[in-house]
C-alpha atoms as a PDB file:
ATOM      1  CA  UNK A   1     103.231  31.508 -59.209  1.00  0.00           C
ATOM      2  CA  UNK A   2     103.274  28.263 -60.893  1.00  0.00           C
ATOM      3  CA  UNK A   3     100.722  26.577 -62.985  1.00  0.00           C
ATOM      4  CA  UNK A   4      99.180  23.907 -61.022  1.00  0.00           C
ATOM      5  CA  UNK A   5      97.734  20.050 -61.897  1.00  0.00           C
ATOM      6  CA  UNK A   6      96.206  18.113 -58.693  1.00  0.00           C
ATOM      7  CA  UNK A   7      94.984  14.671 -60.142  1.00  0.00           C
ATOM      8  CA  UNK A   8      91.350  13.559 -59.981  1.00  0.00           C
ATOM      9  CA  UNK A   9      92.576  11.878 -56.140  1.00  0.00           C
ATOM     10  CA  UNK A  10      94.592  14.845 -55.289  1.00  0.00           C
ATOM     11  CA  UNK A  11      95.121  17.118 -52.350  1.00  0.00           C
ATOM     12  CA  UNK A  12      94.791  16.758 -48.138  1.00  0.00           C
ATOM     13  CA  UNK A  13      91.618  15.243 -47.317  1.00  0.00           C
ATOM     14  CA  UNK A  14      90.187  16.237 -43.902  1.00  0.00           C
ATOM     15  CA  UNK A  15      87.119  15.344 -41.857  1.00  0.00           C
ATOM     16  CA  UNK A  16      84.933  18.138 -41.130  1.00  0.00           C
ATOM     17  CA  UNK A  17      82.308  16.584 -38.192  1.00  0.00           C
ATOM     18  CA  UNK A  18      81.712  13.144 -40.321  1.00  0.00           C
ATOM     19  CA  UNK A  19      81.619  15.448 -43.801  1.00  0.00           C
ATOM     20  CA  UNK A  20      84.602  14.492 -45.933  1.00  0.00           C
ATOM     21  CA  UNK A  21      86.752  17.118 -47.556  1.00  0.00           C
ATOM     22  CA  UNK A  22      89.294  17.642 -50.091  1.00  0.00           C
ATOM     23  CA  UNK A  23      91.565  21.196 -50.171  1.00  0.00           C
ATOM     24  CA  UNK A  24      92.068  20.312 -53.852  1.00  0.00           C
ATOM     25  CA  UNK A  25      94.088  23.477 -53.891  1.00  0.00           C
ATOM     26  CA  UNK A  26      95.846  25.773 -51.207  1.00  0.00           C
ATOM     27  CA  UNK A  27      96.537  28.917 -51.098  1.00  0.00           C
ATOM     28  CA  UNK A  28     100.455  28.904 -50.026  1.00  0.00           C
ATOM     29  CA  UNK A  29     100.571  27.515 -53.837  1.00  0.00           C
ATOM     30  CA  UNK A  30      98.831  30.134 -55.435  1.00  0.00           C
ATOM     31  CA  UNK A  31     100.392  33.171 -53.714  1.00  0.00           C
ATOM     32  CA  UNK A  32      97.089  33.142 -51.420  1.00  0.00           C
ATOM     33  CA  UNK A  33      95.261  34.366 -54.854  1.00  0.00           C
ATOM     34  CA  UNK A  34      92.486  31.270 -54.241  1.00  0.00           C
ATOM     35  CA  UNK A  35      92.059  28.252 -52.618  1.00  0.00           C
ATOM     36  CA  UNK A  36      89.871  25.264 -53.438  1.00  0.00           C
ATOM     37  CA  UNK A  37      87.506  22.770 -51.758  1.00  0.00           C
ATOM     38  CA  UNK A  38      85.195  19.576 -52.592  1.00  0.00           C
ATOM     39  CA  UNK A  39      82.804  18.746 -50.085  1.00  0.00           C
ATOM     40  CA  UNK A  40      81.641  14.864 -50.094  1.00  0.00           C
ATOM     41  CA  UNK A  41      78.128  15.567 -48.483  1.00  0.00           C
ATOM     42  CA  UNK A  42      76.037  12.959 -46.158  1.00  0.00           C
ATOM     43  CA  UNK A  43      72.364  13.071 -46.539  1.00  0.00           C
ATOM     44  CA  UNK A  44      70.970  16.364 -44.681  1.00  0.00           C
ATOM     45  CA  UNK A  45      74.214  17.470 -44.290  1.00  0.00           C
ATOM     46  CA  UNK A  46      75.814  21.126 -44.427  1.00  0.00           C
ATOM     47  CA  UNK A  47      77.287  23.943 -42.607  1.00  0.00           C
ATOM     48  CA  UNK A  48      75.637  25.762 -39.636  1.00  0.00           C
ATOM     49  CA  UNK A  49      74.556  29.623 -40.971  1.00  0.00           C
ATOM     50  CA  UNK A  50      77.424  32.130 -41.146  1.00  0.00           C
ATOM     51  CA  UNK A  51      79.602  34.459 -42.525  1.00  0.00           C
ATOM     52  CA  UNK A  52      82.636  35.159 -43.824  1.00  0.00           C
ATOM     53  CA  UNK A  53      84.394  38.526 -42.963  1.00  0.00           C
ATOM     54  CA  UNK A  54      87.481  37.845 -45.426  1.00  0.00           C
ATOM     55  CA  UNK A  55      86.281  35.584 -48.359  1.00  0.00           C
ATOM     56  CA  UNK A  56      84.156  35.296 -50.990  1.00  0.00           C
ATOM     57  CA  UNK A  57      82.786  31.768 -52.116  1.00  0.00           C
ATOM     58  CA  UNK A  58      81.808  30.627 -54.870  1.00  0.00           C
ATOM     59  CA  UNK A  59      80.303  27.423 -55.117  1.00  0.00           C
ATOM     60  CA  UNK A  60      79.964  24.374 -58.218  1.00  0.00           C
ATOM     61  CA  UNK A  61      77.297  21.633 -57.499  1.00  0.00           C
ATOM     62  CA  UNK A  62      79.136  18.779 -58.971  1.00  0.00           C
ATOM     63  CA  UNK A  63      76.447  15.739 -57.736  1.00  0.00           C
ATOM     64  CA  UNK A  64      73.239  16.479 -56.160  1.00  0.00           C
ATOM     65  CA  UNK A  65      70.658  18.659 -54.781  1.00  0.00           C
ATOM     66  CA  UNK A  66      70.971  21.051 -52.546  1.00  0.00           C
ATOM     67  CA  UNK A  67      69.022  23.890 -50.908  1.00  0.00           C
ATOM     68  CA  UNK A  68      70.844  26.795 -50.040  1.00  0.00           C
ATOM     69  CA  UNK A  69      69.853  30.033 -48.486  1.00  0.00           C
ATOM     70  CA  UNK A  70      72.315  33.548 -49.457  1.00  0.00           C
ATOM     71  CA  UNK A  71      71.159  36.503 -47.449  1.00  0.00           C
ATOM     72  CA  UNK A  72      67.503  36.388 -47.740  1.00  0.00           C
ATOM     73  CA  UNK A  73      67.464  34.323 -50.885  1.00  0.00           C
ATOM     74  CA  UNK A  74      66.044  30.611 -50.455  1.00  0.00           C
ATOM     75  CA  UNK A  75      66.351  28.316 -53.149  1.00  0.00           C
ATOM     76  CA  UNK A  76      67.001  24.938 -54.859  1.00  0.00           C
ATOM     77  CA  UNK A  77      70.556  24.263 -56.758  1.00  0.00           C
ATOM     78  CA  UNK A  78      70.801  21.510 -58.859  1.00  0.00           C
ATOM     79  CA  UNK A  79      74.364  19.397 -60.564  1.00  0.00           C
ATOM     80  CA  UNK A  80      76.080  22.079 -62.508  1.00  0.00           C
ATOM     81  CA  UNK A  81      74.611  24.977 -60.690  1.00  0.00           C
ATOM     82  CA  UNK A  82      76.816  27.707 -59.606  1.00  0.00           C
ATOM     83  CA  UNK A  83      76.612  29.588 -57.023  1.00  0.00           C
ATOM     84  CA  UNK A  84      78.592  33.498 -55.169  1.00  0.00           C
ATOM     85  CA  UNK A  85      77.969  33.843 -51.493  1.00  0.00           C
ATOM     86  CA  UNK A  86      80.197  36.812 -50.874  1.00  0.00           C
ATOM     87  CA  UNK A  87      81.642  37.855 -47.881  1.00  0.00           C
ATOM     88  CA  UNK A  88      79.698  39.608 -45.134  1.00  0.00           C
ATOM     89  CA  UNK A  89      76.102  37.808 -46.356  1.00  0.00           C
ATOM     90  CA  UNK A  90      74.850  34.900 -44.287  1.00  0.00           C
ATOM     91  CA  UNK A  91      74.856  31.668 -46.084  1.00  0.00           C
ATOM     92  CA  UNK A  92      74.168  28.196 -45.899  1.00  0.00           C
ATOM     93  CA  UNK A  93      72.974  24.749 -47.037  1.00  0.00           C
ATOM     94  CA  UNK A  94      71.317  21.427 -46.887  1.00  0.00           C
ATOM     95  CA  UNK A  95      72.012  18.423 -48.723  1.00  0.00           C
ATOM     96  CA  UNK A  96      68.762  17.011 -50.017  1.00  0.00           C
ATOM     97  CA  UNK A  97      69.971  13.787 -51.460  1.00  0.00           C
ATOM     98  CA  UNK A  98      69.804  10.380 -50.107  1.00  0.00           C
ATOM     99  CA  UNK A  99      73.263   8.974 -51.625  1.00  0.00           C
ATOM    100  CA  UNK A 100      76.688  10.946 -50.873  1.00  0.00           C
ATOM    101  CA  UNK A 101      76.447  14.487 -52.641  1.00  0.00           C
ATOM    102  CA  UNK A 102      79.377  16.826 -54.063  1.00  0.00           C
ATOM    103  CA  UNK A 103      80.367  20.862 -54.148  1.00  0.00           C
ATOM    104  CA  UNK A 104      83.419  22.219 -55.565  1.00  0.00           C
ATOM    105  CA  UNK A 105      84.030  25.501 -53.087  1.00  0.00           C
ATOM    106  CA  UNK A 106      86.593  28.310 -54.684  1.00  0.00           C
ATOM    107  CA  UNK A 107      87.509  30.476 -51.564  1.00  0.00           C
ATOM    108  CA  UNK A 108      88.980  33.824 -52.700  1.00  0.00           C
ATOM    109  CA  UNK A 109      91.558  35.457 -51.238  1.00  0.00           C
ATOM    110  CA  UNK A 110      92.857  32.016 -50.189  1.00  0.00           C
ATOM    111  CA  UNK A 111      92.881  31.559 -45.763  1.00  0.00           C
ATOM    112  CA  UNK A 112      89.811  29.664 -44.826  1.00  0.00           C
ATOM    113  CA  UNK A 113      91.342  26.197 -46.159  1.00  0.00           C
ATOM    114  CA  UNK A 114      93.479  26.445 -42.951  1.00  0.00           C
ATOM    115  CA  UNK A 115      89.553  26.955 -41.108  1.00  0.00           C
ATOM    116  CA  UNK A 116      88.985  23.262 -42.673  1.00  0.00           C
ATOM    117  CA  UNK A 117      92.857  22.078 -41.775  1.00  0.00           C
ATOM    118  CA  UNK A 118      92.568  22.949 -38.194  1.00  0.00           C
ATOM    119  CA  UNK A 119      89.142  21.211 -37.605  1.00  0.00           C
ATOM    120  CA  UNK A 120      90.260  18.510 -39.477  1.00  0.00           C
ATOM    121  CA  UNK A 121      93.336  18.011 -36.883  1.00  0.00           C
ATOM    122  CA  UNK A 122      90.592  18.071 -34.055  1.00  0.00           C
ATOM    123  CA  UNK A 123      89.576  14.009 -33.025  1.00  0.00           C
ATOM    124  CA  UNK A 124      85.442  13.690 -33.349  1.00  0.00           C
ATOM    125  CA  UNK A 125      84.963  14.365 -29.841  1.00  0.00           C
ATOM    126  CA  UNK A 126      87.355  17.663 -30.202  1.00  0.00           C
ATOM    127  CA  UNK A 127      85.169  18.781 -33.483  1.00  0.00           C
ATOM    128  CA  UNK A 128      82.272  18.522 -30.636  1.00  0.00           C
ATOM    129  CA  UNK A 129      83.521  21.196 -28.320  1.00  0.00           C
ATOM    130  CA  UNK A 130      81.285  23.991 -29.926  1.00  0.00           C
ATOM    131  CA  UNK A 131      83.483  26.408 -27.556  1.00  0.00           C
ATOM    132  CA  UNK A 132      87.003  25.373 -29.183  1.00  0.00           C
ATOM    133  CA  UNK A 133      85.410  25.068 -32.856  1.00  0.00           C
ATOM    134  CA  UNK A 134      83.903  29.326 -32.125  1.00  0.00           C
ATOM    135  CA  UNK A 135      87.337  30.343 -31.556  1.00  0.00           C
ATOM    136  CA  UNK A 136      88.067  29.090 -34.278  1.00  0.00           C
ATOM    137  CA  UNK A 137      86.032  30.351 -36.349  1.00  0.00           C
ATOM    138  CA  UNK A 138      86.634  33.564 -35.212  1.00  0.00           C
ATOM    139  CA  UNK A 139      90.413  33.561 -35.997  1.00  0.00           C
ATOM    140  CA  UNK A 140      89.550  32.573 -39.394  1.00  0.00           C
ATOM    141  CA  UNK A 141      86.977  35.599 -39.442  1.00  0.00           C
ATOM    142  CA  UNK A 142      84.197  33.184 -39.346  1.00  0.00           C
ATOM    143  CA  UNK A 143      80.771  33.933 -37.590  1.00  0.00           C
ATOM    144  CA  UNK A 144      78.821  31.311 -37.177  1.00  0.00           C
ATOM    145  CA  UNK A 145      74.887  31.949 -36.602  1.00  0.00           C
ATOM    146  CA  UNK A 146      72.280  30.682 -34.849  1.00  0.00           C
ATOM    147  CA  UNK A 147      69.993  28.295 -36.527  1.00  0.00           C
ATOM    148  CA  UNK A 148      67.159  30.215 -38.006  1.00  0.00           C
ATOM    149  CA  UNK A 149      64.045  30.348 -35.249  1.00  0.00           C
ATOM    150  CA  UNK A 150      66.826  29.923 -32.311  1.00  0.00           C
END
């Protein structure tokens, strides 16, 4: 392994259903040790509930409000909170903000950026096929849940 610099407009941006992304760092260059995310958040914006079977996450609130629910945890995270939803716990969040927010994801072992690449490859419409996106998700060892009350 190599030390590693990616510059402040570094690494592969992808769109993730109208959510812009960043893989700031992949795993193929850190000998699948860690990867490494930034989420560009729209107002009410975040991932559907689920779980990782691989991959532990932890997350940096870099601009922004968020509230976040870890297993059976509910809760408010603020800029500079951090945050460990590890793997096999059901997690998810909201974006409570009204201008763009930001979260710095570390993924570890590295994997799941590919989860983000192959989405990213997929045109809007594509992203839409909830079918396509589940399979997926489950080669990546993703579950993804129900909204809560459904």
């Amino acid at each position: 392994m190599i030390p590693i610099h990616v510059p402040n407009d570094g690494g592969k941006k992808v769109n993730i259903l109208g959510i812009p992304m960043v893989i700031r760092l992949h795993g193929r260059d850190t000998g699948g040790v860690v990867s490494v995310v930034e989420s560009h958040d729209v107002p009410g914006g975040g991932p559907p509930p689920h779980i990782h079977r691989r991959e532990d996450e932890t997350f940096q609130i870099i601009e922004g409000d968020y509230e976040w629910t870890v297993g059976d945890r509910k809760f408010v995270a603020q800029k500079g909170a951090t945050l460990f939803a590890p793997r096999g716990i059901a997690h998810t969040y909201r974006y409570l903000g009204q201008t763009p927010g930001r979260l710095m994801c570390v993924i570890t072992p590295s994997g799941f950026e590919g989860f983000f690449e192959e989405i990213g490859a997929l045109s809007p419409q594509q992203q839409q096929d909830m079918p396509r996106v589940m399979e997926l998700a489950k080669k990546f060892g993703l579950e993804i849940l129900p909204p809560p009350g459904v």
